[in-house]
Protein backbone atom coordinates (compact mmCIF):
# COMPACT_ATOMS: atom_id res chain seq x y z
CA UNK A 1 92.14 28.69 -5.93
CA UNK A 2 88.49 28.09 -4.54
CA UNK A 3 87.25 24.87 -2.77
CA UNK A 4 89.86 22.69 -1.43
CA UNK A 5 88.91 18.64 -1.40
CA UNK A 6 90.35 15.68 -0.17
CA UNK A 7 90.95 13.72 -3.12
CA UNK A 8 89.28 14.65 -6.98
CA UNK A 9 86.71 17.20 -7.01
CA UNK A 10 83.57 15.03 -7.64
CA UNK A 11 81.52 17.79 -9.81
CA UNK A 12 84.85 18.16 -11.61
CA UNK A 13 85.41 14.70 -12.59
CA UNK A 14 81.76 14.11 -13.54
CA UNK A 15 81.87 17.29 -15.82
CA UNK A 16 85.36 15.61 -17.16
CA UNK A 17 83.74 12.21 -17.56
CA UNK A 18 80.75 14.02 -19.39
CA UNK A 19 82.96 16.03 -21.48
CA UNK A 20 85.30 13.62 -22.49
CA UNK A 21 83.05 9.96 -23.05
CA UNK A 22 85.96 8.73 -20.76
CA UNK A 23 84.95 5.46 -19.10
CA UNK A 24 88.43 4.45 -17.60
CA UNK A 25 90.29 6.43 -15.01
CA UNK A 26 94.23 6.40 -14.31
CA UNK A 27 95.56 7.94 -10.64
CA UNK A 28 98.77 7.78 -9.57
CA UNK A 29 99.18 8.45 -5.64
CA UNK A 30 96.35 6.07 -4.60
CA UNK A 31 96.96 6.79 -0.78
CA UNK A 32 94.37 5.31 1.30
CA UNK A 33 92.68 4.65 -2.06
CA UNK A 34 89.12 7.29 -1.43
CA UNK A 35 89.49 8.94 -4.69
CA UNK A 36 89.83 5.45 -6.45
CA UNK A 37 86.58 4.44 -4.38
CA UNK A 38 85.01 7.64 -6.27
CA UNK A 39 85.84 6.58 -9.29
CA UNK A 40 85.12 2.81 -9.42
CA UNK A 41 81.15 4.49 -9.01
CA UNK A 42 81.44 6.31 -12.25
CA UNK A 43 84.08 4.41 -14.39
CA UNK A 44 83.75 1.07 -16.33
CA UNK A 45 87.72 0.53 -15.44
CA UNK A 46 90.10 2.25 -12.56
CA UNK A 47 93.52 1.77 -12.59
CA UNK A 48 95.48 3.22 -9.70
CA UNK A 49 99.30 3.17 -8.51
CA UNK A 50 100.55 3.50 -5.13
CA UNK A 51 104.59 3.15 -4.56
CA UNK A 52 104.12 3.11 -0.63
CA UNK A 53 103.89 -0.63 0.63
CA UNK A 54 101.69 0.45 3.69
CA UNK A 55 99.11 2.67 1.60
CA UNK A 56 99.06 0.43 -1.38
CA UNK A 57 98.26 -2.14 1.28
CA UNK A 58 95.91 0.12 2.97
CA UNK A 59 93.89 0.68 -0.29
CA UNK A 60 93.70 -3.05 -1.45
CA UNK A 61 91.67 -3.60 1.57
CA UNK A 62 89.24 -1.13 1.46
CA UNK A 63 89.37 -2.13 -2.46
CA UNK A 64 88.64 -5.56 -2.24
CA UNK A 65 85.00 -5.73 -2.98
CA UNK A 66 85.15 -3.37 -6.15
CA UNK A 67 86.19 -5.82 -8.89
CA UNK A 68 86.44 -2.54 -11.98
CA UNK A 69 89.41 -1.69 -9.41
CA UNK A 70 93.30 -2.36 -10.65
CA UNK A 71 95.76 -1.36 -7.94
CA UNK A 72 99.26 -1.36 -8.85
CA UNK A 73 102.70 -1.42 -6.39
CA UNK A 74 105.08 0.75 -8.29
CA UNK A 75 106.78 4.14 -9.14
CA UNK A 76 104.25 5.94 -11.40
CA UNK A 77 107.39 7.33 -13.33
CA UNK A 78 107.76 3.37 -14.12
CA UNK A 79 104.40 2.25 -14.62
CA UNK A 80 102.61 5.08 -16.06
CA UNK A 81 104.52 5.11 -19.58
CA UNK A 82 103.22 1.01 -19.72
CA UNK A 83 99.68 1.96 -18.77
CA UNK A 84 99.73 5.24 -21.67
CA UNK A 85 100.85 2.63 -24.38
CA UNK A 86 97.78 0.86 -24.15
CA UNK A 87 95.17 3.83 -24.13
CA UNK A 88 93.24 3.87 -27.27
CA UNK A 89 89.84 5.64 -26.03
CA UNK A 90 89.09 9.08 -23.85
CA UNK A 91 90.56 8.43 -19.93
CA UNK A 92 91.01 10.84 -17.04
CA UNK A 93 93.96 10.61 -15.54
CA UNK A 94 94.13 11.67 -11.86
CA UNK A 95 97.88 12.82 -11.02
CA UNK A 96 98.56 12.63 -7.71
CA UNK A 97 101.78 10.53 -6.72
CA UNK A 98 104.46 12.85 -4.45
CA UNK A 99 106.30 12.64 -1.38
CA UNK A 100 103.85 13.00 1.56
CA UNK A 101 103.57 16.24 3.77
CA UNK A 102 105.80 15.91 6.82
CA UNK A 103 108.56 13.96 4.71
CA UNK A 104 111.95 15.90 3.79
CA UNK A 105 111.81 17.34 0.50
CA UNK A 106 113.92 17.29 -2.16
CA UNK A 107 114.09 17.21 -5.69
CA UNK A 108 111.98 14.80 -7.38
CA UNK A 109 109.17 14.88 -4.66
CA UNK A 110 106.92 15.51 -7.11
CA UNK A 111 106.97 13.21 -10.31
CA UNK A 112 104.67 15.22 -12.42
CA UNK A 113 106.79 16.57 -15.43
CA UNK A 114 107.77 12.27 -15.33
CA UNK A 115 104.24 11.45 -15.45
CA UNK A 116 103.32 13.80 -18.27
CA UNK A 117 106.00 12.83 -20.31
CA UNK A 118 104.96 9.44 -20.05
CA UNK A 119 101.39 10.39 -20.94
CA UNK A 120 102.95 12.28 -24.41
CA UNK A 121 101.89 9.32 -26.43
CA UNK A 122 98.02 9.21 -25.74
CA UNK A 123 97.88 12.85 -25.56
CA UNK A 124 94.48 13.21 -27.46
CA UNK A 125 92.85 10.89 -25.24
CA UNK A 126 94.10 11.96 -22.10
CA UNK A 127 92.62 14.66 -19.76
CA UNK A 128 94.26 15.10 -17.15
CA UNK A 129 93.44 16.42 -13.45
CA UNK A 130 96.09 17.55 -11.30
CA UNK A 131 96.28 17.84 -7.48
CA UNK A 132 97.99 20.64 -5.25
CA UNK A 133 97.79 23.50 -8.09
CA UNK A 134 98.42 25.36 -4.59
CA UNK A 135 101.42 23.75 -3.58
CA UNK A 136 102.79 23.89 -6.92
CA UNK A 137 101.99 28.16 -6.65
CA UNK A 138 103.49 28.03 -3.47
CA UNK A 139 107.36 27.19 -4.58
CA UNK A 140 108.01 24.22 -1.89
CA UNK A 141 111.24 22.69 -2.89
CA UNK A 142 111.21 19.27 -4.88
CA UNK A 143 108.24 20.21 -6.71
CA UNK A 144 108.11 22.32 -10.12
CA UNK A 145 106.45 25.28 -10.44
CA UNK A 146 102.51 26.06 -11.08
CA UNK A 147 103.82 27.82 -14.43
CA UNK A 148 106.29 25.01 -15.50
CA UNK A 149 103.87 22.29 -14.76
CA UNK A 150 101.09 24.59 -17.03
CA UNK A 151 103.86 24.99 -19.37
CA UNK A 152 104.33 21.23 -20.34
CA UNK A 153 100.61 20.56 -20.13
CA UNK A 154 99.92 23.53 -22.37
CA UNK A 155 102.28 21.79 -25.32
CA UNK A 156 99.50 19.61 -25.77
CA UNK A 157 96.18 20.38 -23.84
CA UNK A 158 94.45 23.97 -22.93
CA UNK A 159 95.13 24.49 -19.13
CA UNK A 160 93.24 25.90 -16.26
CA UNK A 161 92.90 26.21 -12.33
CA UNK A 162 89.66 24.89 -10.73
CA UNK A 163 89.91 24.59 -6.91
CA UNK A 164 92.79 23.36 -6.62
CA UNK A 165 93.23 21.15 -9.61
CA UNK A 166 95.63 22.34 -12.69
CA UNK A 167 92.90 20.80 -15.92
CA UNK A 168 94.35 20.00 -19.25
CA UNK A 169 91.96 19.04 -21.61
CA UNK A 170 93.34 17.84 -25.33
CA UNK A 171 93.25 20.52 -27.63
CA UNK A 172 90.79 19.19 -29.27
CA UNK A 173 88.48 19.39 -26.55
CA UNK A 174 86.24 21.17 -25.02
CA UNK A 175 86.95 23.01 -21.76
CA UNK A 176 85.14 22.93 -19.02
């Protein structure tokens, strides 16, 4: 799978950002909010949402003084299909939201399939960046598997593997 990062790959997301004229950026799974700090240096708008009360909290502090940052409290699988309605232009969309390491697993840990469901309408101006293609590969319970996750990308986007990130770019793309 190659390089493993903490957060997006940064060559990755500029070569994204070049490819694609994107100059907003979507994540779900903000965390402690670093890969949102990444991206409020390269994108005109981020928009980020965090369903844990302590991270989300966590992240709005070491947010504060970035004003092109928009965290939002919530279940992606709620608040994604809202934010998709309103894209009209190129966007990356970072997809990261699932049930953190040491927590029981079970199904539904992983809100992916929700998430690109939700992202169905705006599919030619999405591209999307997926975290974990590993864990996906590895078959850990609660989360799909690497092929059906590249399966439902690959109804609307050409799909590959780089590090670790599963990359769908719109079909009528280009890939990096």
């Amino acid at each position: 799978m190659g390089n493993l990062h903490f957060g997006a790959p940064p060559a990755l997301l500029l070569e994204l950002k070049e490819l694609s004229g994107a100059r907003m950026f979507i994540e779900t799974g903000t965390y402690l909010g670093n890969t949102t700090l990444l991206a409020s240096d390269l994108f005109r708008a981020v928009v980020s949402v965090e369903s844990s009360p302590q991270y989300f909290e966590q992240a709005h502090e070491a947010c504060l003084d970035k004003p092109n940052i928009f965290l939002i409290l919530g279940d992606s699988k709620t608040e994604l299909p809202e934010i998709a309605r309103a894209i009209k232009q190129p966007v990356i969309v970072w997809l990261d939201a699932h049930m953190m390491r040491g927590s029981k697993s079970k199904p539904g840990d992983s809100p992916v399939m929700e998430e690109l469901d939700a992202l169905r309408p705006a599919k030619q101006n999405v591209y999307v960046m997926i975290d974990d293609a590993s864990i996906y590969a590895s078959g850990r319970t609660g989360w799909p598997s690497l092929d059906e996750v590249k399966e439902k990308l690959g109804e609307t986007h050409t799909v590959s593997v780089v590090e670790d990130v599963i990359v769908g770019i719109p079909r009528n793309g280009a890939t990096p």
